[in-house]
N, C-alpha and C. Protein backbone atom coordinates (compact mmCIF):
# COMPACT_ATOMS: atom_id res chain seq x y z
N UNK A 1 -1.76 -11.55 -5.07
CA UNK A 1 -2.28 -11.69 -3.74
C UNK A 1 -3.67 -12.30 -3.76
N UNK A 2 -4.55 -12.20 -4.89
CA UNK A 2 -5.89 -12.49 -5.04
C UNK A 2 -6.64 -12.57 -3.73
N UNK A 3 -7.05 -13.80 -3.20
CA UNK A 3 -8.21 -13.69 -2.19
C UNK A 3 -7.39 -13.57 -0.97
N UNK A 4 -5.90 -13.74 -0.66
CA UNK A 4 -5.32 -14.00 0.63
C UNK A 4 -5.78 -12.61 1.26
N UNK A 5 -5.58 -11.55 1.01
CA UNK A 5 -5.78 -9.95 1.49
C UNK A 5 -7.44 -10.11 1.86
N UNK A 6 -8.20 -10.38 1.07
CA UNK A 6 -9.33 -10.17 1.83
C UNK A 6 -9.62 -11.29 3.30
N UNK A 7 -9.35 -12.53 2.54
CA UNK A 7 -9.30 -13.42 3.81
C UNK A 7 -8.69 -13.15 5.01
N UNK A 8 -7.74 -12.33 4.94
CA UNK A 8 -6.88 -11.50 6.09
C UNK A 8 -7.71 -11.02 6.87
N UNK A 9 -8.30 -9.81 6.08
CA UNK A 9 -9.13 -8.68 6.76
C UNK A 9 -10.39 -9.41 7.20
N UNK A 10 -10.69 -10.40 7.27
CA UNK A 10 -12.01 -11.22 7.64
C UNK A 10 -11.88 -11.58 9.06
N UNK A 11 -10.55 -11.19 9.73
CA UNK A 11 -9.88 -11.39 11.37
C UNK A 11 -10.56 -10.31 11.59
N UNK A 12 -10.71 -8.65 10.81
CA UNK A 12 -10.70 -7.37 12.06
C UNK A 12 -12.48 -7.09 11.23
N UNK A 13 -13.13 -7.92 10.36
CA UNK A 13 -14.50 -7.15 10.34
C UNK A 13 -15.20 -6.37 11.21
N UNK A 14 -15.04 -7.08 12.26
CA UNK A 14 -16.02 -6.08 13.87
C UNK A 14 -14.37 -5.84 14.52
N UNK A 15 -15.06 -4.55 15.43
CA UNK A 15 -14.17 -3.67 16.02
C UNK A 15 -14.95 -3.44 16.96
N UNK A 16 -14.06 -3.24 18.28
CA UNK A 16 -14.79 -2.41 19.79
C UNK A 16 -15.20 -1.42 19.62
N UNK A 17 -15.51 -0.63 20.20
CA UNK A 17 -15.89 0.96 20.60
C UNK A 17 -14.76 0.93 22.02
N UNK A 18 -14.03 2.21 21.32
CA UNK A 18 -13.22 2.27 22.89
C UNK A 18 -14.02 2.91 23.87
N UNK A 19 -13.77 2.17 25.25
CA UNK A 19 -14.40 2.37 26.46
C UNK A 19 -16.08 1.74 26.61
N UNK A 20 -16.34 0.80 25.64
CA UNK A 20 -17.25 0.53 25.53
C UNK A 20 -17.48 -0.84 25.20
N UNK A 21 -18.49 -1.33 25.73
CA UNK A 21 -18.28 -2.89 25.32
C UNK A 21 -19.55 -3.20 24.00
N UNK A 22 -19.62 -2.34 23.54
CA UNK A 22 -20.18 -2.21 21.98
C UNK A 22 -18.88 -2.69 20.72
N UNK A 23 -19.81 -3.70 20.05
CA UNK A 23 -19.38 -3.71 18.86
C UNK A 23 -19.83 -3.39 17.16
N UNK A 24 -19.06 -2.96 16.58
CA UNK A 24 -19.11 -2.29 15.20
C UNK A 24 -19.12 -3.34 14.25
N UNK A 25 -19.50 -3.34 13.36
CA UNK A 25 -19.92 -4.55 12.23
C UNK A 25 -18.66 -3.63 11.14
N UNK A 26 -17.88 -3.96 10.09
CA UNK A 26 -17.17 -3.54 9.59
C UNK A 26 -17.85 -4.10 7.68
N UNK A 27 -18.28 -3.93 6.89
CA UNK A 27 -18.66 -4.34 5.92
C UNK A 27 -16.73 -4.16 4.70
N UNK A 28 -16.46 -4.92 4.41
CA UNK A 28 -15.18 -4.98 3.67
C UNK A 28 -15.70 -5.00 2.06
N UNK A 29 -15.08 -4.07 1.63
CA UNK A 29 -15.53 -3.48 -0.26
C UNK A 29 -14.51 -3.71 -1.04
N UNK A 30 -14.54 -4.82 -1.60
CA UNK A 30 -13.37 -5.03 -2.38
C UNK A 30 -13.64 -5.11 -3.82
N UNK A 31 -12.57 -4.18 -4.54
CA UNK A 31 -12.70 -3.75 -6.10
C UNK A 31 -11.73 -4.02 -6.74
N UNK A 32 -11.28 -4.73 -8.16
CA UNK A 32 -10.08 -5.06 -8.76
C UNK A 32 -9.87 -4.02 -9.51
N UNK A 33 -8.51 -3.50 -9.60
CA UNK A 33 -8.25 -2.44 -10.32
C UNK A 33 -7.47 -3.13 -11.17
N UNK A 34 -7.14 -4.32 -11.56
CA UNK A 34 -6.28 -4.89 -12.32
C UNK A 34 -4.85 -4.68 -13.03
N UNK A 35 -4.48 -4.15 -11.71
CA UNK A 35 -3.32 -3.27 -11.47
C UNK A 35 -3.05 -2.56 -12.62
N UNK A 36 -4.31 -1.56 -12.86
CA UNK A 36 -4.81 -0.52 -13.53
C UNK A 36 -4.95 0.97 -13.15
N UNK A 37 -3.26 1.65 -12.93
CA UNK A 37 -4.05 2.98 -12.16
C UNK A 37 -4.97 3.91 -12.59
N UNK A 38 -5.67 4.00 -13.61
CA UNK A 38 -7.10 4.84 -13.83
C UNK A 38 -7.91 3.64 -13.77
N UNK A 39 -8.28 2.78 -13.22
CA UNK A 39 -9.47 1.94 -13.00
C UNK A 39 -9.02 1.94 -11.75
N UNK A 40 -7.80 1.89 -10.68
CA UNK A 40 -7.59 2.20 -9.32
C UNK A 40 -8.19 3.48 -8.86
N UNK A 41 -8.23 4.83 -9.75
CA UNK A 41 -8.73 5.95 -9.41
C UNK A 41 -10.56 5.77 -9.33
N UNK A 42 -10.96 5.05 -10.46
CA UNK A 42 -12.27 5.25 -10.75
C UNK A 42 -12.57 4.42 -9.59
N UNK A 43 -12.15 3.24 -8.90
CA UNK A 43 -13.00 2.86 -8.12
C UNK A 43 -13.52 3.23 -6.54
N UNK A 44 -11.95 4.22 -6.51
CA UNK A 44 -12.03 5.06 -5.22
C UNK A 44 -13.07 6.48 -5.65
N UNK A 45 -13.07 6.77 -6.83
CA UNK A 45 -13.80 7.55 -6.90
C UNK A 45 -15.36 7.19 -6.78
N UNK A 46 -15.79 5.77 -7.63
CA UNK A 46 -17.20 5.38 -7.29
C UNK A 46 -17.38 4.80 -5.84
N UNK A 47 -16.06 4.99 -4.74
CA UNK A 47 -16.51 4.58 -3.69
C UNK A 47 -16.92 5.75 -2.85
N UNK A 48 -16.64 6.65 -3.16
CA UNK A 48 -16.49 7.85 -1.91
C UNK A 48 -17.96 8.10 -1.98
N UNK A 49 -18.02 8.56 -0.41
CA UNK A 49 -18.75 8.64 0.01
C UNK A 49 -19.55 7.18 0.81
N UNK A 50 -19.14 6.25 0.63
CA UNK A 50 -19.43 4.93 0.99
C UNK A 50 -18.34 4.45 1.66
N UNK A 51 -16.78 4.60 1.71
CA UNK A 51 -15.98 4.42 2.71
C UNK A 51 -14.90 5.31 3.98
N UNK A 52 -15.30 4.79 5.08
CA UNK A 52 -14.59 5.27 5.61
C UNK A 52 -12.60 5.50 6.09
N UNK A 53 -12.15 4.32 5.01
CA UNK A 53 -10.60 4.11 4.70
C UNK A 53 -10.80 3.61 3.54
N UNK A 54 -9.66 3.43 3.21
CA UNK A 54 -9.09 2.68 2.11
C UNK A 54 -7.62 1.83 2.84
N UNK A 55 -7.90 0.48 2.08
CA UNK A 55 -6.34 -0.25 1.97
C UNK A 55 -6.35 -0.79 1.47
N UNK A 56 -4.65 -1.44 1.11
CA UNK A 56 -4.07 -2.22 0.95
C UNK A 56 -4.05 -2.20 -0.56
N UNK A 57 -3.71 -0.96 -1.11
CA UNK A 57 -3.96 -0.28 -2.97
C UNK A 57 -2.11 -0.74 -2.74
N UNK A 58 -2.39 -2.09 -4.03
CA UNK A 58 -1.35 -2.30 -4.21
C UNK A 58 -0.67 -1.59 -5.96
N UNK A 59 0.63 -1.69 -5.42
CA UNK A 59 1.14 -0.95 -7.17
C UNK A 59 1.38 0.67 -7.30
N UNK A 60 2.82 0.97 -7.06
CA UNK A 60 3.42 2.15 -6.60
C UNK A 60 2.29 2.98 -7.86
N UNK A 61 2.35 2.51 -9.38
CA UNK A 61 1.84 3.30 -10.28
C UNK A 61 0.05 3.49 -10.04
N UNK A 62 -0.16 2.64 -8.96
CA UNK A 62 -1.76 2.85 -8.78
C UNK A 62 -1.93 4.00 -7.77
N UNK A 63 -0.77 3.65 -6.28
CA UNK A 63 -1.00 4.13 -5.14
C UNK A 63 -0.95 5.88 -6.26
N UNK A 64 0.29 6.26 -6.61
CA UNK A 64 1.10 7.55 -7.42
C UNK A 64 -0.53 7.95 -8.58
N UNK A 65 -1.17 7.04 -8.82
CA UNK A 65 -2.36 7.71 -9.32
C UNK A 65 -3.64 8.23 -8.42
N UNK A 66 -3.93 7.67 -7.36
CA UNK A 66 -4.42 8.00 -6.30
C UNK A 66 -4.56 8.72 -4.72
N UNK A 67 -3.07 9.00 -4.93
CA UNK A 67 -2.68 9.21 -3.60
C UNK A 67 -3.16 10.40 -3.35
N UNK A 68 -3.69 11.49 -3.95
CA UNK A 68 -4.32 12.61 -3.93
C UNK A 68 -5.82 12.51 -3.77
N UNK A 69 -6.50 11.68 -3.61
CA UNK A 69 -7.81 11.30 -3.93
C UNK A 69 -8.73 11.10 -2.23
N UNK A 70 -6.90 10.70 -1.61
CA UNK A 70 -7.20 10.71 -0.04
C UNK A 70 -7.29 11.60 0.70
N UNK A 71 -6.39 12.49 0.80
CA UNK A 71 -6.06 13.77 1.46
C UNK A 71 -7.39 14.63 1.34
N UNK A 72 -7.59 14.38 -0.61
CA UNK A 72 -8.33 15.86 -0.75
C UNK A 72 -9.90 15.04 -0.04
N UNK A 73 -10.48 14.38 0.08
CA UNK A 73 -11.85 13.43 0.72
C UNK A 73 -11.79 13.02 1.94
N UNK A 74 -10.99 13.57 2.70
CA UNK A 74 -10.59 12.99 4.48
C UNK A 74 -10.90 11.70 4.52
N UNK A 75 -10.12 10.99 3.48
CA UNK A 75 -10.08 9.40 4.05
C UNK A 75 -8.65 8.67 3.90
N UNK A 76 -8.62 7.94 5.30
CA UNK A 76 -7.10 7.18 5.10
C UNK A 76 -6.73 6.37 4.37
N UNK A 77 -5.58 6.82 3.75
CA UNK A 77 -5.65 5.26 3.23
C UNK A 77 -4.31 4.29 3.89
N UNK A 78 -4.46 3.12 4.16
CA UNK A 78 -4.49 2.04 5.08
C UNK A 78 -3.16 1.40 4.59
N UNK A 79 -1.98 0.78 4.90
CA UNK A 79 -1.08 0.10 4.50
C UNK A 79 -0.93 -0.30 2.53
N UNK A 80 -0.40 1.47 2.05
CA UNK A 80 -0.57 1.33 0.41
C UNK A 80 0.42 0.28 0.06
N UNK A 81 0.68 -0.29 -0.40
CA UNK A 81 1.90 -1.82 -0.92
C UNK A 81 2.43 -0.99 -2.05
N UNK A 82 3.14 -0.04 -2.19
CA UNK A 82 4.03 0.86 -3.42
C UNK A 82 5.58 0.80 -2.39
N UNK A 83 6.25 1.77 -3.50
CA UNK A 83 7.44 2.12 -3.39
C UNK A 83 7.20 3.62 -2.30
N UNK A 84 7.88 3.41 -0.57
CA UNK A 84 7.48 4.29 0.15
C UNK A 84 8.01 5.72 -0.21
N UNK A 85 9.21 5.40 -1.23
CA UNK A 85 9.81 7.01 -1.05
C UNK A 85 8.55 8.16 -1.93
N UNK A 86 8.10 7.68 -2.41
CA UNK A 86 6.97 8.56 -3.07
C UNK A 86 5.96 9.08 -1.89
N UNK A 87 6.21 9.09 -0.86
CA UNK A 87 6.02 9.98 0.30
C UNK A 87 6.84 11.03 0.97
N UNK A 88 8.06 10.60 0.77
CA UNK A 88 8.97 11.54 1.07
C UNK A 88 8.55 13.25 0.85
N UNK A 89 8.01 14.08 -0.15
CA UNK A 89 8.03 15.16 -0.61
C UNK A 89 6.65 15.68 -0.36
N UNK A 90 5.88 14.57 -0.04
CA UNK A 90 4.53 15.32 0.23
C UNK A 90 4.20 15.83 1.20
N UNK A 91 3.16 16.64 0.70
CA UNK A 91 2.69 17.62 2.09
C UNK A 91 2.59 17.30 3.29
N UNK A 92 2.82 17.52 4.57
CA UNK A 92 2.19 16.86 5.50
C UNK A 92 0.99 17.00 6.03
N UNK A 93 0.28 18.31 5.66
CA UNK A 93 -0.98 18.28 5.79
C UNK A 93 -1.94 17.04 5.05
N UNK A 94 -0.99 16.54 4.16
CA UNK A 94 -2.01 15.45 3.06
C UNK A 94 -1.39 14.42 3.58
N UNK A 95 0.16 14.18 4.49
CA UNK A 95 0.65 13.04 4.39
C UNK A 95 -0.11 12.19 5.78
N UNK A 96 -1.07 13.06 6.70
CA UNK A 96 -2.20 12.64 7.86
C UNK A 96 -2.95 11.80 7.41
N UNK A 97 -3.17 11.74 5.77
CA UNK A 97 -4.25 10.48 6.10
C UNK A 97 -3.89 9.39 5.63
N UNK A 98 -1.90 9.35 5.20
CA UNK A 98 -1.64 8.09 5.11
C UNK A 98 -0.81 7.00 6.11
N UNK A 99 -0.82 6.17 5.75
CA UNK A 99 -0.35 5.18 7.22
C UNK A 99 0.37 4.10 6.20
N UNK A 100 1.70 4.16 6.02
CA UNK A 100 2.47 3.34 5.01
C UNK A 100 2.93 2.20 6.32
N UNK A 101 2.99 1.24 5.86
CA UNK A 101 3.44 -0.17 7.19
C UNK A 101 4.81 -0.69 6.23
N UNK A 102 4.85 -0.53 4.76
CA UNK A 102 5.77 -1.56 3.81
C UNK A 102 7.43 -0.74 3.91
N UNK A 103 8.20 -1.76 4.18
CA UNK A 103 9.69 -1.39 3.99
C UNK A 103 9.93 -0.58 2.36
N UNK A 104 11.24 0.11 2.63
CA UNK A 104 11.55 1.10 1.95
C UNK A 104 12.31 -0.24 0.94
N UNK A 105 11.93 0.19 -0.53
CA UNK A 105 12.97 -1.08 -1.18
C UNK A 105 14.64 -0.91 -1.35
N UNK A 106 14.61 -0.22 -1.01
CA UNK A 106 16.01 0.49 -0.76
C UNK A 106 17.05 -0.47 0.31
N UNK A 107 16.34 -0.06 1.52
CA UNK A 107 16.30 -0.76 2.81
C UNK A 107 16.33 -2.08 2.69
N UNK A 108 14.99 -2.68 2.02
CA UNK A 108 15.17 -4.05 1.83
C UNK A 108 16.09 -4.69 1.07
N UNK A 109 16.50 -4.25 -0.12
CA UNK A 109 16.96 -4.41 -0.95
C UNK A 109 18.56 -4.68 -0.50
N UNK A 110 18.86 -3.80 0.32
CA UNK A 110 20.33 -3.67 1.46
C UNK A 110 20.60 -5.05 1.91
N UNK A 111 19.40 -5.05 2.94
CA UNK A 111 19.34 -6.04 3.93
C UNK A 111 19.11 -7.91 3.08
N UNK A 112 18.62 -7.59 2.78
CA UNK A 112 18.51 -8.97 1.68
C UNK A 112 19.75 -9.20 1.27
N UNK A 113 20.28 -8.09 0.33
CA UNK A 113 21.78 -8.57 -0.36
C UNK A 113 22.89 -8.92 0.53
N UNK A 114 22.83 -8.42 1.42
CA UNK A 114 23.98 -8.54 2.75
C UNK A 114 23.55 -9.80 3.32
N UNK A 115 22.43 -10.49 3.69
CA UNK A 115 21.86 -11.68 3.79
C UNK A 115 22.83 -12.61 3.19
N UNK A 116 22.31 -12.57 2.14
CA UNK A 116 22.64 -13.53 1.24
C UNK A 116 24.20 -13.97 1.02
N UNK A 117 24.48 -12.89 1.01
CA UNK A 117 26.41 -12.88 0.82
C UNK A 117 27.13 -13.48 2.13
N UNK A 118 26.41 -12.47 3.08
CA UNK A 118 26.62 -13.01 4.39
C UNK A 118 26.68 -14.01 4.97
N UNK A 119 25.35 -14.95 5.02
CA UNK A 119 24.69 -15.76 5.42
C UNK A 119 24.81 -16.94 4.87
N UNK A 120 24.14 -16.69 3.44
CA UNK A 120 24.05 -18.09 2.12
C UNK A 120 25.39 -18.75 1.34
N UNK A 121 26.01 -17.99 1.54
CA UNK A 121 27.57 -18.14 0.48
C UNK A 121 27.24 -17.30 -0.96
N UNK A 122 26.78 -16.52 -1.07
CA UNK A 122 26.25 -16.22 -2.56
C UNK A 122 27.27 -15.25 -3.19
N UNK A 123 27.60 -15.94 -4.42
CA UNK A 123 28.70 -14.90 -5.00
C UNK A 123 28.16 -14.42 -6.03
N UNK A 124 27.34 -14.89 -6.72
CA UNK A 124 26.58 -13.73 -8.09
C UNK A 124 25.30 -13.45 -7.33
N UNK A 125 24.86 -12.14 -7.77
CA UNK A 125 23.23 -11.28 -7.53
C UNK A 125 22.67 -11.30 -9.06
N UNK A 126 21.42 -11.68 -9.24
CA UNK A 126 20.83 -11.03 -10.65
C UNK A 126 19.55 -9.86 -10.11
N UNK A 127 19.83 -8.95 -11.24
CA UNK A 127 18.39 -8.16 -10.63
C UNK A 127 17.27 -7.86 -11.92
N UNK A 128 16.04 -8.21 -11.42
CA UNK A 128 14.96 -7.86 -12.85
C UNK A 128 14.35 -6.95 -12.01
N UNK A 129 13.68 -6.58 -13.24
CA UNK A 129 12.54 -5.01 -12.51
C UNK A 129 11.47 -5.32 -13.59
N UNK A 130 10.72 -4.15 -13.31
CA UNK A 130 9.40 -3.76 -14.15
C UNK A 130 9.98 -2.97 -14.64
N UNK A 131 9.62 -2.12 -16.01
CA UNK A 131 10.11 -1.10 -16.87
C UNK A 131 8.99 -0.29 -16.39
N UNK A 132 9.22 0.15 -14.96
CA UNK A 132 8.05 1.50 -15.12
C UNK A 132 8.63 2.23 -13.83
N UNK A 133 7.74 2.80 -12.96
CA UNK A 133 8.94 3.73 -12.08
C UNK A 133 8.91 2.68 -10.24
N UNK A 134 8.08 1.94 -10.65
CA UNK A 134 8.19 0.86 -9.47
C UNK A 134 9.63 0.23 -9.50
N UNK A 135 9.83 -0.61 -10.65
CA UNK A 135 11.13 -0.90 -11.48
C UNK A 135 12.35 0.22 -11.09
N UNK A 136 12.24 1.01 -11.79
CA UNK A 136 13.42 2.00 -11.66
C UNK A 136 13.53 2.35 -10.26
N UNK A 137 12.54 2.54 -9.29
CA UNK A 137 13.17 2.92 -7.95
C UNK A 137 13.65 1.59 -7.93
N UNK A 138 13.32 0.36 -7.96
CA UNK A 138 14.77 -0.63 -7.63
C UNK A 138 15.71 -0.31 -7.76
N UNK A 139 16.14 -0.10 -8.95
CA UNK A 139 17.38 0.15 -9.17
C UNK A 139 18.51 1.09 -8.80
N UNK A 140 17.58 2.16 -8.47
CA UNK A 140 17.76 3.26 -8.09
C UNK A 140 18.80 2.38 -6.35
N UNK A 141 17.58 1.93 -5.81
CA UNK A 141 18.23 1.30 -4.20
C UNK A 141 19.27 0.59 -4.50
């Protein structure tokens, strides 16, 4: 994704005040975890206290190293890019400060293949994964 994600978020820097015609300056903190989940943890950890959300922690094995880091620090974290079922079981007292936006790969995974067969003429599927548990929930769908 490199710079496209931040260039994104460069649309919502300032924000209203509801009921108010004040605006908020938004400063955007962006850290590479090098899709590294203990360098994903350390950087939420050297951020706290300095942000008020978190997003867009991509990498089911980063979000699955961090996802506790939110709940327990009352901060949201913002559209995580992982595998959603790793929400399924959690608390819901902890599951308040997350806000998942990404399709289930399951789901997608459905809808795509039926696409294709459907739609394209396609008579062979190949499937690759990652060898880690991002990977295996594919397969799993």
């Amino acid at each position: 994704m490199g710079n496209d994600i931040p260039r994104g978020k460069g649309l919502g820097r300032s924000c209203q005040r509801p009921g108010r015609n004040q605006w908020k300056k938004i400063k955007l903190l962006i850290k590479d975890d090098g899709y590294n989940p203990a360098r994903a943890l350390a950087n939420f950890q050297e951020m706290k206290g300095k942000i008020f959300a978190g997003a867009d922690l991509v990498g089911t094995a980063s979000i699955s190293a961090c996802r506790d880091f939110f709940p327990e620090n009352n901060i949201p974290l913002i559209w995580p890019l992982g595998h959603t079922r790793m929400w399924i079981d959690y608390p819901k007292n902890k599951l308040r400060y997350i806000f998942v936006s990404f399709p289930d790969y399951a789901d997608e995974a459905e809808f795509l293949t039926k696409y294709a067969l459907n739609n394209l003429g396609t008579k062979k599927l190949a499937f690759f994964y990652q060898n880690d548990d991002y990977g295996r929930w594919l397969l799993m769908g």
